[in-house]
N, C-alpha and C. Protein backbone atom coordinates (compact mmCIF):
# COMPACT_ATOMS: atom_id res chain seq x y z
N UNK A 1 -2.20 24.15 -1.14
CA UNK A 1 -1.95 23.18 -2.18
C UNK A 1 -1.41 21.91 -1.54
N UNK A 2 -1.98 21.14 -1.99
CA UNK A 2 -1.71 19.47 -1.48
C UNK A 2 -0.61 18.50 -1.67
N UNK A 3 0.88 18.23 -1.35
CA UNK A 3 1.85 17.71 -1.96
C UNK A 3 1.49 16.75 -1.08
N UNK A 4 2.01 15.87 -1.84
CA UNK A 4 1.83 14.57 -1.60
C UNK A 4 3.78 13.34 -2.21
N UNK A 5 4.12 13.17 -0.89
CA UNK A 5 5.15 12.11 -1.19
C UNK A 5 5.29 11.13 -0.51
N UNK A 6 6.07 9.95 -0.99
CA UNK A 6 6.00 8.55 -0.64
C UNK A 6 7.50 8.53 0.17
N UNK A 7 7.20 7.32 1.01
CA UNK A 7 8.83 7.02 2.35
C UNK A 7 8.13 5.54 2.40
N UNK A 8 9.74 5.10 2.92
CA UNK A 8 9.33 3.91 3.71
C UNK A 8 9.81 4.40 4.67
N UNK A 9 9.12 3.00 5.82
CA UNK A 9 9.10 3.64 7.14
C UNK A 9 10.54 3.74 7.74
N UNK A 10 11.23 3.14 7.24
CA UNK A 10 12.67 3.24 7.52
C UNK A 10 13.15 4.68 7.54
N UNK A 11 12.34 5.54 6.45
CA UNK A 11 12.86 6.65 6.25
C UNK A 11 12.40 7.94 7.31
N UNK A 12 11.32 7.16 7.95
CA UNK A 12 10.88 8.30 8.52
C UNK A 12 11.76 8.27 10.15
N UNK A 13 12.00 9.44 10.62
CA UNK A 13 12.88 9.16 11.78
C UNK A 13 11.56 9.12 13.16
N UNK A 14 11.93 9.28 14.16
CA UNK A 14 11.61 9.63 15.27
C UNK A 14 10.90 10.48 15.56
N UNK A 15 10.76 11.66 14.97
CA UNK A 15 9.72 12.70 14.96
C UNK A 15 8.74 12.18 14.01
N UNK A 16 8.93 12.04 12.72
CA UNK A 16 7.71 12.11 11.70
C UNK A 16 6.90 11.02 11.88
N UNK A 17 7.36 9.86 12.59
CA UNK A 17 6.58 8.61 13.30
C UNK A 17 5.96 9.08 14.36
N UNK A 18 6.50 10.10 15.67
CA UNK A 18 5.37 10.23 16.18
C UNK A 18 4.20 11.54 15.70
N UNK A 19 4.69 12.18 14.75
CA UNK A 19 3.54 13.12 13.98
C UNK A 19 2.89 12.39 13.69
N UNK A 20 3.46 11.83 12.80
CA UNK A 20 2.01 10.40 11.91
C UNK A 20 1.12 9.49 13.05
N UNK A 21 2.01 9.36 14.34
CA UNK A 21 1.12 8.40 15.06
C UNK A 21 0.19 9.12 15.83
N UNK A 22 0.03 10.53 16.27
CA UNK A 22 -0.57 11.36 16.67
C UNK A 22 -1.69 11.79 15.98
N UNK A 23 -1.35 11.94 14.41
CA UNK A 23 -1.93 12.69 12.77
C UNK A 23 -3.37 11.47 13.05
N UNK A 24 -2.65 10.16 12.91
CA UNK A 24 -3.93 8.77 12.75
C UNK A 24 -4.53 8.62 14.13
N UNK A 25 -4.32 8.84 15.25
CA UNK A 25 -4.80 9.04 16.86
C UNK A 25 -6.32 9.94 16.20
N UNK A 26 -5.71 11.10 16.02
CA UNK A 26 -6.95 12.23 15.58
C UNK A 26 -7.59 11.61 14.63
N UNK A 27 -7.36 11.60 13.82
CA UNK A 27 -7.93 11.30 12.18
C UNK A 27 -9.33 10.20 12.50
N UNK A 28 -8.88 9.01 13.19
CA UNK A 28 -9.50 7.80 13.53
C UNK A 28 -10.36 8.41 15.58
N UNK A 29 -10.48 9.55 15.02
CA UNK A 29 -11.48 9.75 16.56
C UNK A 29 -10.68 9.33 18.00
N UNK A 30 -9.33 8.83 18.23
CA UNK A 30 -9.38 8.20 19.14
C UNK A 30 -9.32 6.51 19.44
N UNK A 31 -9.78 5.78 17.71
CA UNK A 31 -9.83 4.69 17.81
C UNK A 31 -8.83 3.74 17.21
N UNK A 32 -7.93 4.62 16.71
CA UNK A 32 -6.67 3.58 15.96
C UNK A 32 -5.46 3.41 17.19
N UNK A 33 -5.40 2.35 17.34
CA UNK A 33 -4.85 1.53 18.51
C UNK A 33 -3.30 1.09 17.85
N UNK A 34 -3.14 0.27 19.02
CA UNK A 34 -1.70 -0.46 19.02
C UNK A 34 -1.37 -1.32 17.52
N UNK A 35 -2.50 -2.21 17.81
CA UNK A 35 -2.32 -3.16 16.56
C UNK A 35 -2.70 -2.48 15.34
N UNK A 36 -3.34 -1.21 15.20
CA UNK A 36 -3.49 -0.60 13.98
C UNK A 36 -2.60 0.19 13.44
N UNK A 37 -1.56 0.87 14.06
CA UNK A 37 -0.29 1.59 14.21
C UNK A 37 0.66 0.22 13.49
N UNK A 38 0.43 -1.23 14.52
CA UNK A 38 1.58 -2.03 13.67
C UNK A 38 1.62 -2.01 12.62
N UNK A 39 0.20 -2.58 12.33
CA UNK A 39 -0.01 -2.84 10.94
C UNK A 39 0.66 -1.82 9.65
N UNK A 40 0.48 -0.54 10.06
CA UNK A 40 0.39 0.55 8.93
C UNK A 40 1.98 0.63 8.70
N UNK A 41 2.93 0.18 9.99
CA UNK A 41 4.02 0.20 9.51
C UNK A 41 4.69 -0.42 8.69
N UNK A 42 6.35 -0.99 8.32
CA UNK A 42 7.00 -1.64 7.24
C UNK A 42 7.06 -1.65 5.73
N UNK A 43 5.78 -0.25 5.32
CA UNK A 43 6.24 -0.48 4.25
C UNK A 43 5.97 0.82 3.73
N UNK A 44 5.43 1.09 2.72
CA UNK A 44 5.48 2.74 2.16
C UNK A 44 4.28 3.56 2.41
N UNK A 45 4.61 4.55 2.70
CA UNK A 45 3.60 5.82 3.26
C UNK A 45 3.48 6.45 1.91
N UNK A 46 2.26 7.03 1.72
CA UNK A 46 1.80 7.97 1.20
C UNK A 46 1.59 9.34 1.97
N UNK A 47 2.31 10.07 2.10
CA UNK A 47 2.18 11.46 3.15
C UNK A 47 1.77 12.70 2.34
N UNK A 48 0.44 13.19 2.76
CA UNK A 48 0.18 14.11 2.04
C UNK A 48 -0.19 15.32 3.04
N UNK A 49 0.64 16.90 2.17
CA UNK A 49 0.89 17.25 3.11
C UNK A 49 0.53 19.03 2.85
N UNK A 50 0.42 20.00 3.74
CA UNK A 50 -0.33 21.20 3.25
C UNK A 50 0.09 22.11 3.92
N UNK A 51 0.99 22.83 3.49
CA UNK A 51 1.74 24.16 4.07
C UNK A 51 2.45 23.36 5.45
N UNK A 52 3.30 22.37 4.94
CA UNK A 52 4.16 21.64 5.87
C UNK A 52 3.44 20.95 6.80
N UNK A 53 2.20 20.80 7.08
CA UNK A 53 1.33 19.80 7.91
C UNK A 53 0.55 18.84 7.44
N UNK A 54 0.72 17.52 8.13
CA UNK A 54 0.57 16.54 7.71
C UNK A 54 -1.01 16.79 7.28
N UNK A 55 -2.05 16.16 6.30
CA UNK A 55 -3.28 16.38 6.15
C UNK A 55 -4.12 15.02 5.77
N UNK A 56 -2.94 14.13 5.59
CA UNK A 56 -3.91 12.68 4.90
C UNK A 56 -2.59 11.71 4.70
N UNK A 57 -2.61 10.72 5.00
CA UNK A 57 -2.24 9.53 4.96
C UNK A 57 -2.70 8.07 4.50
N UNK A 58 -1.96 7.38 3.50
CA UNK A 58 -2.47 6.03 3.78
C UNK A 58 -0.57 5.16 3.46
N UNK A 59 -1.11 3.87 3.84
CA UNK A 59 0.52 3.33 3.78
C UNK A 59 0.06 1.92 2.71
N UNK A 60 1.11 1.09 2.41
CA UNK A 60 0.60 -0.17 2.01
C UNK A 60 1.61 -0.53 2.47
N UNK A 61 1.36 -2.54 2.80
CA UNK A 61 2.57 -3.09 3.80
C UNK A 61 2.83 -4.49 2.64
N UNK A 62 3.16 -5.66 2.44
CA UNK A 62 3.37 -6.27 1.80
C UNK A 62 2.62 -7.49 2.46
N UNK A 63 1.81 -8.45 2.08
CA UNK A 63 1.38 -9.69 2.87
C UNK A 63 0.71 -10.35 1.78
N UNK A 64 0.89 -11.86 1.92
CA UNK A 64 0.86 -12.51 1.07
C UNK A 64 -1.24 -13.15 1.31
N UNK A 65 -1.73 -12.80 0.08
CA UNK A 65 -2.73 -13.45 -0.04
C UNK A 65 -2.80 -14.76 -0.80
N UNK A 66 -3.83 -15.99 -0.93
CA UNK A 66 -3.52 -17.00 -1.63
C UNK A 66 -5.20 -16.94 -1.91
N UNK A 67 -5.33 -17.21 -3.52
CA UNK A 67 -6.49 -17.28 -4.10
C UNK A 67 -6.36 -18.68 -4.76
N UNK A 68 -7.23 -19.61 -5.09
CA UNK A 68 -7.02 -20.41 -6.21
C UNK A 68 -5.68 -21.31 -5.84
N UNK A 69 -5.38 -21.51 -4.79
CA UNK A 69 -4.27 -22.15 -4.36
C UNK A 69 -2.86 -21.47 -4.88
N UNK A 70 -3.16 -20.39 -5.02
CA UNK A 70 -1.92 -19.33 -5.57
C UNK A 70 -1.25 -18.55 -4.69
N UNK A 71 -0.50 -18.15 -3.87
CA UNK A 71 0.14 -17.25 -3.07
C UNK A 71 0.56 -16.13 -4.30
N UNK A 72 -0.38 -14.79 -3.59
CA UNK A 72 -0.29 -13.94 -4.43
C UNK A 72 0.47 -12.51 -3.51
N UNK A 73 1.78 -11.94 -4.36
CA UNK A 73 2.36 -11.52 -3.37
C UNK A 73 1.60 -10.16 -3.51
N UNK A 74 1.16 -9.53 -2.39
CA UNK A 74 -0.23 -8.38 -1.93
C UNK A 74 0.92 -7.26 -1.46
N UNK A 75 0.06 -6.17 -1.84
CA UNK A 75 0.23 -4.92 -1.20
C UNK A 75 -1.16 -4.68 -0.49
N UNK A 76 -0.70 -4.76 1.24
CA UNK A 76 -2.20 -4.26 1.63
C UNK A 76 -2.24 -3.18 2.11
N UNK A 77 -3.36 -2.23 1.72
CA UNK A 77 -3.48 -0.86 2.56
C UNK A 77 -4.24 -0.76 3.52
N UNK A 78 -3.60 0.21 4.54
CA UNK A 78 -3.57 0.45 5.86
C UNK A 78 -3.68 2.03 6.53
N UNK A 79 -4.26 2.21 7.33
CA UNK A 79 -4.29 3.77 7.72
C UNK A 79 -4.36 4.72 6.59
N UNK A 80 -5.30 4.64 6.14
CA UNK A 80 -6.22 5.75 5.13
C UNK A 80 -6.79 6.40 5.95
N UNK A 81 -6.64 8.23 5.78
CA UNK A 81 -7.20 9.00 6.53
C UNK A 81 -6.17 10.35 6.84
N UNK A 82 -7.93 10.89 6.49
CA UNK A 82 -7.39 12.80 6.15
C UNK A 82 -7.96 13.42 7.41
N UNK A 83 -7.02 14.32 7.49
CA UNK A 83 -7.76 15.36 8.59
C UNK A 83 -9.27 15.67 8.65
N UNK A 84 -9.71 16.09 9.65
CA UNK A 84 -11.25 16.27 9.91
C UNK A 84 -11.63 17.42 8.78
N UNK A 85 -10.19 18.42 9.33
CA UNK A 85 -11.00 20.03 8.28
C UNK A 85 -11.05 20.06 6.96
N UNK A 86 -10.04 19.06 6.60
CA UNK A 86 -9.69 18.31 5.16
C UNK A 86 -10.51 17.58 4.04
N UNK A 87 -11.53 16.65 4.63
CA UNK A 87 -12.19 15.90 4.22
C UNK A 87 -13.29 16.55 3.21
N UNK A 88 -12.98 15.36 2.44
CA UNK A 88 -14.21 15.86 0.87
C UNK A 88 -13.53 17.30 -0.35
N UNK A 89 -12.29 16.93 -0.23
CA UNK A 89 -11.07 17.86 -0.87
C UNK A 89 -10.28 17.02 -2.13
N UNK A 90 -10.23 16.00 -1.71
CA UNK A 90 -9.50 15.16 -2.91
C UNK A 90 -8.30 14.56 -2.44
N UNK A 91 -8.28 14.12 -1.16
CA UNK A 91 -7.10 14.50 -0.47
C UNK A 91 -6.72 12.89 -0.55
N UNK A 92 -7.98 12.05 -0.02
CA UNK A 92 -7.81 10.79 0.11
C UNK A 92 -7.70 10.23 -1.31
N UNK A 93 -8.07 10.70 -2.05
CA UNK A 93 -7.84 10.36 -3.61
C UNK A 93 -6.42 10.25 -3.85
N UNK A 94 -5.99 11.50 -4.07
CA UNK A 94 -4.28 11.83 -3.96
C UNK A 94 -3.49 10.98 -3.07
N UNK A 95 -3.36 10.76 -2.16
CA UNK A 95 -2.80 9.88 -1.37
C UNK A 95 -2.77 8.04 -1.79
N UNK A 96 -4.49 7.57 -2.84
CA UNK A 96 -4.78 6.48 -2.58
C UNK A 96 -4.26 6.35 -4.07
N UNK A 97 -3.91 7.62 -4.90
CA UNK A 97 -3.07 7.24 -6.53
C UNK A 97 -1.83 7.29 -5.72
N UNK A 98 -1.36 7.47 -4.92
CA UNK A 98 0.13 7.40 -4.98
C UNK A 98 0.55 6.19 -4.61
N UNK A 99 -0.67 5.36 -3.80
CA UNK A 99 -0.36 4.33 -3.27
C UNK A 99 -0.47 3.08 -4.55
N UNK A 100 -1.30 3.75 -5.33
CA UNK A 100 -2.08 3.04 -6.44
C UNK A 100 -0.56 2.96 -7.07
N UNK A 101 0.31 4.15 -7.10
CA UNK A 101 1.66 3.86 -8.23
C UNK A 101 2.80 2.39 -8.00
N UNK A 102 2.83 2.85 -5.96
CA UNK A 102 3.58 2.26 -5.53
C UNK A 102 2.85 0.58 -5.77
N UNK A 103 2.04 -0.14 -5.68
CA UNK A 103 1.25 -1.18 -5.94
C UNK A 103 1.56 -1.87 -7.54
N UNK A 104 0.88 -0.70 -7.99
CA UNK A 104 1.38 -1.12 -9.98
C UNK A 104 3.00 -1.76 -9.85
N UNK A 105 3.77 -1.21 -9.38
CA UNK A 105 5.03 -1.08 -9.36
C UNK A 105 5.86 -2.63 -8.97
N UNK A 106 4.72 -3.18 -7.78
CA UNK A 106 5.81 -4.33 -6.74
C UNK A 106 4.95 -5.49 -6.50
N UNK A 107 3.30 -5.27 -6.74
CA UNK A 107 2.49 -6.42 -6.31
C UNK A 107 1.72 -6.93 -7.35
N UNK A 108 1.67 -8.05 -6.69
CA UNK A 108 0.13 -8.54 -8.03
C UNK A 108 -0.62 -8.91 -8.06
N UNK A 109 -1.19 -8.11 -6.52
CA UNK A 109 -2.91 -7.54 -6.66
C UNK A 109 -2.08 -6.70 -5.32
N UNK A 110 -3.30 -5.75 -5.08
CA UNK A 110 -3.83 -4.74 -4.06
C UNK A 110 -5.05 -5.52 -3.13
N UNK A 111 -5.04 -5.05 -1.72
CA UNK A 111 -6.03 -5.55 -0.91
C UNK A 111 -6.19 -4.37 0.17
N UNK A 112 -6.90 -4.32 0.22
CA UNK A 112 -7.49 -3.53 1.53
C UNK A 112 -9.00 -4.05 2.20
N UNK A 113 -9.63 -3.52 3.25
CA UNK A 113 -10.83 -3.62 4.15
C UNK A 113 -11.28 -2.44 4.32
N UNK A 114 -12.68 -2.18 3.92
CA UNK A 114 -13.22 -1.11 4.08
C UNK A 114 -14.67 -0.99 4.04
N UNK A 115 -15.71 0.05 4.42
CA UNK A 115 -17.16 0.00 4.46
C UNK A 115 -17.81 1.57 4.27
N UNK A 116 -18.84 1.66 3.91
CA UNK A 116 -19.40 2.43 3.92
C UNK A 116 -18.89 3.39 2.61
N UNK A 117 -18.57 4.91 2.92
CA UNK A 117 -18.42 5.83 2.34
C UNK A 117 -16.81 6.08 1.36
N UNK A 118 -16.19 5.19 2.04
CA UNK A 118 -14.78 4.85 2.17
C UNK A 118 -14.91 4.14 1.01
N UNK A 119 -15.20 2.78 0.67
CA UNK A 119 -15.44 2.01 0.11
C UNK A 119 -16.15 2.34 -1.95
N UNK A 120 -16.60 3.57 -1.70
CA UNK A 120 -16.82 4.24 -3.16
C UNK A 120 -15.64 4.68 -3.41
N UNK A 121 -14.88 5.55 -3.02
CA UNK A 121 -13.48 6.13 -3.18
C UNK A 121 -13.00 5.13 -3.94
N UNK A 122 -12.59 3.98 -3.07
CA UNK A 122 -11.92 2.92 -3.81
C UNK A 122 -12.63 2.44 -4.73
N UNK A 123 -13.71 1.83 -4.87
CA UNK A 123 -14.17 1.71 -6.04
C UNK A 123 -14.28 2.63 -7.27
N UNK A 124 -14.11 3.81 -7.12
CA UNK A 124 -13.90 4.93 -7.95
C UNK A 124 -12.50 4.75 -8.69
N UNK A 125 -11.40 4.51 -7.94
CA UNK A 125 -10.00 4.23 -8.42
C UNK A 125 -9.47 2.91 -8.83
N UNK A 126 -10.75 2.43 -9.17
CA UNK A 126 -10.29 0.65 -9.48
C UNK A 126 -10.42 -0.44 -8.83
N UNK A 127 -10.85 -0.22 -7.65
CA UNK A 127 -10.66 -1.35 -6.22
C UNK A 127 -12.29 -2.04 -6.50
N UNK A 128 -11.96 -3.43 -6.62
CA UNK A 128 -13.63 -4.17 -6.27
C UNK A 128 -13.67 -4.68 -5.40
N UNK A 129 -14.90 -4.62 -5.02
CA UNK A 129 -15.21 -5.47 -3.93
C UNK A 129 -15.27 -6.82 -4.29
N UNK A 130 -14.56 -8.17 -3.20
CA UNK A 130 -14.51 -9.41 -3.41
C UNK A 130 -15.76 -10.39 -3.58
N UNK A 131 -15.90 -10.78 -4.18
CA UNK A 131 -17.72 -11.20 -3.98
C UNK A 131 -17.41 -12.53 -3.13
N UNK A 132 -16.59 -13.52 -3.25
CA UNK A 132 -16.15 -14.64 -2.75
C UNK A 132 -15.92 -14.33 -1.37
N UNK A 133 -16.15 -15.80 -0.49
CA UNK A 133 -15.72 -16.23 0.79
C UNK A 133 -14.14 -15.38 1.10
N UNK A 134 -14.02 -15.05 2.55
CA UNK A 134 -13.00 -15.27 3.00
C UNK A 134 -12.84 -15.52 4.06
N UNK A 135 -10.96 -15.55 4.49
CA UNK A 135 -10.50 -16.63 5.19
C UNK A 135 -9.08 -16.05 5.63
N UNK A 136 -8.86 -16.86 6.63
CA UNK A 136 -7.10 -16.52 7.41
C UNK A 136 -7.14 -17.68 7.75
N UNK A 137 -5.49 -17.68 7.10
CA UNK A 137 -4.47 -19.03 7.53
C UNK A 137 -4.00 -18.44 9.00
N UNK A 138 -4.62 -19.30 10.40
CA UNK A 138 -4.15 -18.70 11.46
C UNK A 138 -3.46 -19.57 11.90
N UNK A 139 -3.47 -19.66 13.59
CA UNK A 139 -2.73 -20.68 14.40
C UNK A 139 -3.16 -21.65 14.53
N UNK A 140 -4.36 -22.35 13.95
CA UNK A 140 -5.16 -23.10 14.06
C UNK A 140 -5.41 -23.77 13.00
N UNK A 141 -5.20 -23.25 11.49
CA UNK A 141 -5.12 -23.41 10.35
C UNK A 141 -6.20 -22.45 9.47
N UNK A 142 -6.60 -23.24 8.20
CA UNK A 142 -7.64 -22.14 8.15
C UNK A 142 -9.32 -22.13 8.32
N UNK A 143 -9.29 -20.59 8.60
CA UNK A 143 -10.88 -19.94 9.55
C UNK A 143 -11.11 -19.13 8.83
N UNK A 144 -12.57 -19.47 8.81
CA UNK A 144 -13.41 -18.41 8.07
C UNK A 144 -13.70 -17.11 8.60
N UNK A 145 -13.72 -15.71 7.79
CA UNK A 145 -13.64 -14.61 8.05
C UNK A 145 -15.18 -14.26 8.10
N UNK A 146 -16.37 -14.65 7.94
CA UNK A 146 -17.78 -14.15 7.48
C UNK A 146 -17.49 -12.59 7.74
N UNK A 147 -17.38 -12.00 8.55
CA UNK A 147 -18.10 -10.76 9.06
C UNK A 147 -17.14 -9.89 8.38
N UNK A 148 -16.05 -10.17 7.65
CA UNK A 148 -15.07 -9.48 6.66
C UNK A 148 -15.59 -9.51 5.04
N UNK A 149 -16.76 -10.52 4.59
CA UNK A 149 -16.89 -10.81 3.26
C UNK A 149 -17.45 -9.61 2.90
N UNK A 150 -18.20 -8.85 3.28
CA UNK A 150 -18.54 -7.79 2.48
C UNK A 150 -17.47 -6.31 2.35
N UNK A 151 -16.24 -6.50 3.29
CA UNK A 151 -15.70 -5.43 3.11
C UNK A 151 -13.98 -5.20 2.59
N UNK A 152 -13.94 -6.71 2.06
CA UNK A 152 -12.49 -6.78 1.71
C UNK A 152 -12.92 -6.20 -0.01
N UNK A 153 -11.81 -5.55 -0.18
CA UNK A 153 -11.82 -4.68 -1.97
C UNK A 153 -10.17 -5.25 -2.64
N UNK A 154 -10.21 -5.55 -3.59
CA UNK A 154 -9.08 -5.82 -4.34
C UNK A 154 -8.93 -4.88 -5.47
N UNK A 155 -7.26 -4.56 -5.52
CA UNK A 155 -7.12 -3.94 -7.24
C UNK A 155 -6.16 -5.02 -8.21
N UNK A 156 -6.78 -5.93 -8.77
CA UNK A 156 -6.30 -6.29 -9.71
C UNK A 156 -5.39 -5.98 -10.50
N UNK A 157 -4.18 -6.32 -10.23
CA UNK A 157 -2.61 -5.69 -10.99
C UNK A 157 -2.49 -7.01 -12.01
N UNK A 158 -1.76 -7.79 -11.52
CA UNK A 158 -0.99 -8.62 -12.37
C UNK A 158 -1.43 -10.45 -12.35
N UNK A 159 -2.48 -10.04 -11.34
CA UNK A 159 -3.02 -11.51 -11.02
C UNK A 159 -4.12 -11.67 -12.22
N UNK A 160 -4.75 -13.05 -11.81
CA UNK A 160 -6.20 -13.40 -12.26
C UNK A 160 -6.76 -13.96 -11.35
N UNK A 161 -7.97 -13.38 -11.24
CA UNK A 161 -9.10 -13.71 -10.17
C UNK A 161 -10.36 -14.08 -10.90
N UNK A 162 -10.38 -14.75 -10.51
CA UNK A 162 -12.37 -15.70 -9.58
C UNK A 162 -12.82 -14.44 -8.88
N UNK A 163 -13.18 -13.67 -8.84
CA UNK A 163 -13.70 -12.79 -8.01
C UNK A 163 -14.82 -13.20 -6.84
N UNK A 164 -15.63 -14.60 -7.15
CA UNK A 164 -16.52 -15.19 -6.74
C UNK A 164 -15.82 -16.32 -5.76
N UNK A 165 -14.34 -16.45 -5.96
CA UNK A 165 -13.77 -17.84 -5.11
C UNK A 165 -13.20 -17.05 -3.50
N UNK A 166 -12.48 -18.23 -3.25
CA UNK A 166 -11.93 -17.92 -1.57
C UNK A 166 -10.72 -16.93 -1.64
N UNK A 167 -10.65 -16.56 -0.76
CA UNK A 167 -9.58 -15.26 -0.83
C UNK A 167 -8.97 -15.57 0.39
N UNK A 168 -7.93 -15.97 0.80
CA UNK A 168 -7.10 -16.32 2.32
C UNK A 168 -5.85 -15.06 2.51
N UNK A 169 -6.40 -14.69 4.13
CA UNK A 169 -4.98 -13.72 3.85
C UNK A 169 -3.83 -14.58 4.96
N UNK A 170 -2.69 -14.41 4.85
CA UNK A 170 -2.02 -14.78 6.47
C UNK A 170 -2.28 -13.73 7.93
N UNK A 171 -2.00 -14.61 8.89
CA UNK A 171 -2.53 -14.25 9.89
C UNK A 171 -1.27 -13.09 10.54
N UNK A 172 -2.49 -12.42 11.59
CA UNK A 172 -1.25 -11.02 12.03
C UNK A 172 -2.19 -11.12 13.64
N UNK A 173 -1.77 -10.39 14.58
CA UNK A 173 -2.21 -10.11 15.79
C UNK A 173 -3.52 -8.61 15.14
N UNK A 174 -4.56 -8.66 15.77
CA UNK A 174 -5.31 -7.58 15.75
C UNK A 174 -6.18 -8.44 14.59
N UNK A 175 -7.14 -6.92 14.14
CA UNK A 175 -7.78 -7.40 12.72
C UNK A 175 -6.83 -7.94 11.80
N UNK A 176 -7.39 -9.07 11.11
CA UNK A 176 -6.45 -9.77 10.35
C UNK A 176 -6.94 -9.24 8.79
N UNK A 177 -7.96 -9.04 8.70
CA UNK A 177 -8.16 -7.99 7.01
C UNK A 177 -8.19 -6.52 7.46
């Protein structure tokens, strides 16, 4: 049976950070790196978990998007992802309502990046895909994202969107959506 509870990262000590950083090592094949580890940190975990072992994760961090010349304060999610033996269980679902609570709760909108198979899930739980341009306010000012427009998804909380206009996120080291 699948329990599923929420931490911030503050809460998690020294061990359960490196479980989780080990848990997303596997989960992601090998390919979730330095800057993907940053990212997922600072803000609340979704830990879902199965006869005391970790089985699926996702986190959301706080970063400010600006639509419409609006700075919209964002919950973005980060490190989604269930165990290999896990998958196609409901697992990532469970994990992505809990994140869905914590979001309702503090932001006003949801953002994440995603493709393929991944990308129905969320659309299943409310998340659309952005139809509009996007963009990062970087060191340079702002740059267009092209090769991100088809995979940024929003959940509409408390904002109003153009769904068709520019979507800017602020800039971070690594992937910036």
């Amino acid at each position: 049976m699948l329990a599923v509870d929420t931490a911030v990262t503050t809460a998690l000590d020294t061990a359960a950070l490196a479980e989780l950083r080990r848990f997303l090592h596997d989960a992601y094949d090998g390919t979730f790196g330095d800057r993907d580890w940053e990212h997922a940190l600072g803000g609340v975990h979704a830990l879902g978990t199965e006869a005391g072992a970790l089985v699926a994760h996702a986190s959301v961090v706080r970063r400010t998007l600006v639509h419409d010349g609006r700075p919209l304060r964002t919950g973005y999610v980060e490190a989604v992802a269930v165990r290999g033996d896990r998958r196609r269980r409901g697992y990532g679902r469970a994990v992505m309502e809990a994140i869905g609570d914590v979001l309702a709760e503090t932001y006003e909108l949801g953002a994440l990046s995603a493709g393929g198979g991944a990308a129905r899930l969320y659309r299943s739980l409310g998340w659309r895909p952005w139809a509009g341009r996007t963009w990062v306010d970087g060191p340079n000012g702002l740059e267009r994202t092209p090769a991100d427009d088809d995979g940024v998804h929003v959940l509409p909380l408390a904002a109003e969107l153009d769904f068709t206009g520019d979507l800017v996120c602020d800039w971070r080291d690594g992937d910036v959506w």
